[in-house]
C-alpha atoms as a PDB file:
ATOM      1  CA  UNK A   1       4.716 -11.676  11.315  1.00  0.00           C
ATOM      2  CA  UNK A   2       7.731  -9.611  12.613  1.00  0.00           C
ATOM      3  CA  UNK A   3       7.828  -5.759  13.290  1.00  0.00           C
ATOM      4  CA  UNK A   4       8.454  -3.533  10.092  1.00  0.00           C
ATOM      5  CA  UNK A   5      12.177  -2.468   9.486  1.00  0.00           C
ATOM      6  CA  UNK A   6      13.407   0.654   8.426  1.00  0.00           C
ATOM      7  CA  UNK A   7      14.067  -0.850   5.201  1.00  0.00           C
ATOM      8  CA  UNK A   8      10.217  -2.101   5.148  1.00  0.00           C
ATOM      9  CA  UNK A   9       9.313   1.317   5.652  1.00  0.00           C
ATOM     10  CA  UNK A  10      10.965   2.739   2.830  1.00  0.00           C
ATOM     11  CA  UNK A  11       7.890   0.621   0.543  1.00  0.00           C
ATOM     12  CA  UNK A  12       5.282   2.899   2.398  1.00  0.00           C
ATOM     13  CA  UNK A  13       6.880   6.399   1.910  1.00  0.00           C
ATOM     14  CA  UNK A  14       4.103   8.182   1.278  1.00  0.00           C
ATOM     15  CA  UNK A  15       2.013   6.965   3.610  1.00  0.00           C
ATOM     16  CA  UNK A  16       4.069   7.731   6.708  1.00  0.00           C
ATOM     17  CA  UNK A  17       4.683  11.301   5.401  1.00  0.00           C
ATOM     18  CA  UNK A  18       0.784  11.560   5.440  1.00  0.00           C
ATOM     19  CA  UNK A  19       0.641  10.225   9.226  1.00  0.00           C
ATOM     20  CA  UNK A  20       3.402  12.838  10.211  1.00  0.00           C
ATOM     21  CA  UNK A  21       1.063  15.614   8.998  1.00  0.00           C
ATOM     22  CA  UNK A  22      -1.178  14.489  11.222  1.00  0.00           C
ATOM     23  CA  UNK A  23      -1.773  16.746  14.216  1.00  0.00           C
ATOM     24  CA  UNK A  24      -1.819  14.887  16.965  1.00  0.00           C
ATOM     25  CA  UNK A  25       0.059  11.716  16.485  1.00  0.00           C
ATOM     26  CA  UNK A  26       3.662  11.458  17.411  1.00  0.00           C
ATOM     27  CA  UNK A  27       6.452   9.024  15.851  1.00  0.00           C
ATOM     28  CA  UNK A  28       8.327   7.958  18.875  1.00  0.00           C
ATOM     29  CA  UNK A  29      10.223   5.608  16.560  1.00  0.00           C
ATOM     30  CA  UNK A  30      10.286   5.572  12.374  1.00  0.00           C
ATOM     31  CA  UNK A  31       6.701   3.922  11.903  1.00  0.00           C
ATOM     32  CA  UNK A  32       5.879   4.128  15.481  1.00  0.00           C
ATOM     33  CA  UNK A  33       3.442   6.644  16.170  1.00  0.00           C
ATOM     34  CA  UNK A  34       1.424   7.529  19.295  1.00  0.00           C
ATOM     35  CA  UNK A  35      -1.543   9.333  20.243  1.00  0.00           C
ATOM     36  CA  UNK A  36      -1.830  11.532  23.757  1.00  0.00           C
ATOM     37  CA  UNK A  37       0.886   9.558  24.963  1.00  0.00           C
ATOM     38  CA  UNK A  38      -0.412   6.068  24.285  1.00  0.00           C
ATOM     39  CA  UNK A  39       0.899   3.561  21.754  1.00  0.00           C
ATOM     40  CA  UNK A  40      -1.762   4.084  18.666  1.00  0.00           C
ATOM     41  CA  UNK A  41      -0.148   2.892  15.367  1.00  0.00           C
ATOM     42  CA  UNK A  42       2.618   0.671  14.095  1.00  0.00           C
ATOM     43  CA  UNK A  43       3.928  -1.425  11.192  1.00  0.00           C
ATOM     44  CA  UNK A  44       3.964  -5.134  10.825  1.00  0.00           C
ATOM     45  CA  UNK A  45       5.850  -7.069   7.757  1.00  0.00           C
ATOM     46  CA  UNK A  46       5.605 -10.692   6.223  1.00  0.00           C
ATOM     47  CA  UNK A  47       5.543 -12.044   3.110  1.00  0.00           C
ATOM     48  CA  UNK A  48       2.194 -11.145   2.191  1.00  0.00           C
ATOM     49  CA  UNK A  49       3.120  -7.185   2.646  1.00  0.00           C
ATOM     50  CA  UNK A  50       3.078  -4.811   5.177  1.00  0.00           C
ATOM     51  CA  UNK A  51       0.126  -4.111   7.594  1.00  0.00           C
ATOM     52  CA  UNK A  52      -0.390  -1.441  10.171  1.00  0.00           C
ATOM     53  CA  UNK A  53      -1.776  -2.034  13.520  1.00  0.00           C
ATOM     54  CA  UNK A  54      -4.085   0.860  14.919  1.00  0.00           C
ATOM     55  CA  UNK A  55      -6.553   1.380  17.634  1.00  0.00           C
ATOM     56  CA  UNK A  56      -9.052   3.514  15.684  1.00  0.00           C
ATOM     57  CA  UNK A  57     -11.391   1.636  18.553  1.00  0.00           C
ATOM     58  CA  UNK A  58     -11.225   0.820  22.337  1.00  0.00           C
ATOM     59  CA  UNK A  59      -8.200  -0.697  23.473  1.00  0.00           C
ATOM     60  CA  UNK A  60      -7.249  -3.518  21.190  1.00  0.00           C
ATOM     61  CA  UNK A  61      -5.218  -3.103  17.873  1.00  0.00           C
ATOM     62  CA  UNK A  62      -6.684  -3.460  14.632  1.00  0.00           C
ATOM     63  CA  UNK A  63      -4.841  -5.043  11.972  1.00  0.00           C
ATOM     64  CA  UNK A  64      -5.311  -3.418   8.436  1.00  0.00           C
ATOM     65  CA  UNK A  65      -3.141  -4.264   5.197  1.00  0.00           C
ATOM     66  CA  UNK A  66      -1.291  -1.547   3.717  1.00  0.00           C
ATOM     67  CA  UNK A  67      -0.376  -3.060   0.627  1.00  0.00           C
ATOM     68  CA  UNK A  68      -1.782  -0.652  -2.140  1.00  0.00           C
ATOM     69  CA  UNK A  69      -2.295   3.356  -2.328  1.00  0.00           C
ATOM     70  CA  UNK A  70      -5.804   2.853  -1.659  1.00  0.00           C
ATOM     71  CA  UNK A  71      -5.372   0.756   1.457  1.00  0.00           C
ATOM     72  CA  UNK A  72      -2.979   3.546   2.561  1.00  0.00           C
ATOM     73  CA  UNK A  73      -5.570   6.638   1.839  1.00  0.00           C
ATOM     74  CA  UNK A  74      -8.596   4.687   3.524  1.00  0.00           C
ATOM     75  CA  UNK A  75      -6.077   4.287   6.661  1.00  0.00           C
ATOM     76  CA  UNK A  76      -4.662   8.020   6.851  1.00  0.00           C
ATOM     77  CA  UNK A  77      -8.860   8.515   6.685  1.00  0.00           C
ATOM     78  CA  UNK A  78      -9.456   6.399   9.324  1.00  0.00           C
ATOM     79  CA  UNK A  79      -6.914   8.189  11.275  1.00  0.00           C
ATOM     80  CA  UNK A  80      -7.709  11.570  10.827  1.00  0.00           C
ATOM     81  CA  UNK A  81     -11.292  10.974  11.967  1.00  0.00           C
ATOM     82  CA  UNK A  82     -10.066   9.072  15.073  1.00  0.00           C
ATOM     83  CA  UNK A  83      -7.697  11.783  16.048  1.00  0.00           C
ATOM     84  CA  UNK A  84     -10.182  14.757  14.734  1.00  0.00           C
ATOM     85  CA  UNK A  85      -7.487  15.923  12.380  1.00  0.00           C
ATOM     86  CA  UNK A  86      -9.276  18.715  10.309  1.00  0.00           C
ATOM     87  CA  UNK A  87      -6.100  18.473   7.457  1.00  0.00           C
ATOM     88  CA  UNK A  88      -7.056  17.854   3.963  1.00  0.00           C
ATOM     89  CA  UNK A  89      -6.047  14.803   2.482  1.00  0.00           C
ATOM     90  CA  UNK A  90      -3.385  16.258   0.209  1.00  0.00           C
ATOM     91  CA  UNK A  91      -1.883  13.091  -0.973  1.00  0.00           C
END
């Protein structure tokens, strides 16, 4: 499993514009996002699909796939109540 490419990224549009309206996380790097100055989401690619990897829990990453719209919407869930975002869903 390599790290997502720009050109990976393009297959997960919508989710990434739903982590940007995130208050609170911060994309150092397209797909790399961090939380109070500490690495707290990225994007992983291989043949099976894409996959994020997120601390939504102590200090290790979780891997979760990303693969369908519902995958994406129970992440950007996951996310907001980590981070306390009180933003609506609007995707």
């Amino acid at each position: 499993m390599r790290h997502a490419t720009p050109d990976d990224l393009v297959e997960i549009d919508g989710l990434l514009r739903d982590l940007r309206a995130i208050d609170g996380l911060v994309e150092k790097r397209p797909g790399v996002f961090s939380h109070r100055s500490r690495a707290f989401l990225h994007f992983h690619a291989d043949p099976a699909g894409l996959f994020a990897d997120v601390r939504l829990s102590g200090e290790d990453f979780e891997r979760r796939p990303v693969h369908t719209r519902t995958q994406q919407h129970e992440l950007v869930r996951d996310v907001r109540a980590v981070i306390g975002d009180k933003a609506a869903n609007t995707s």
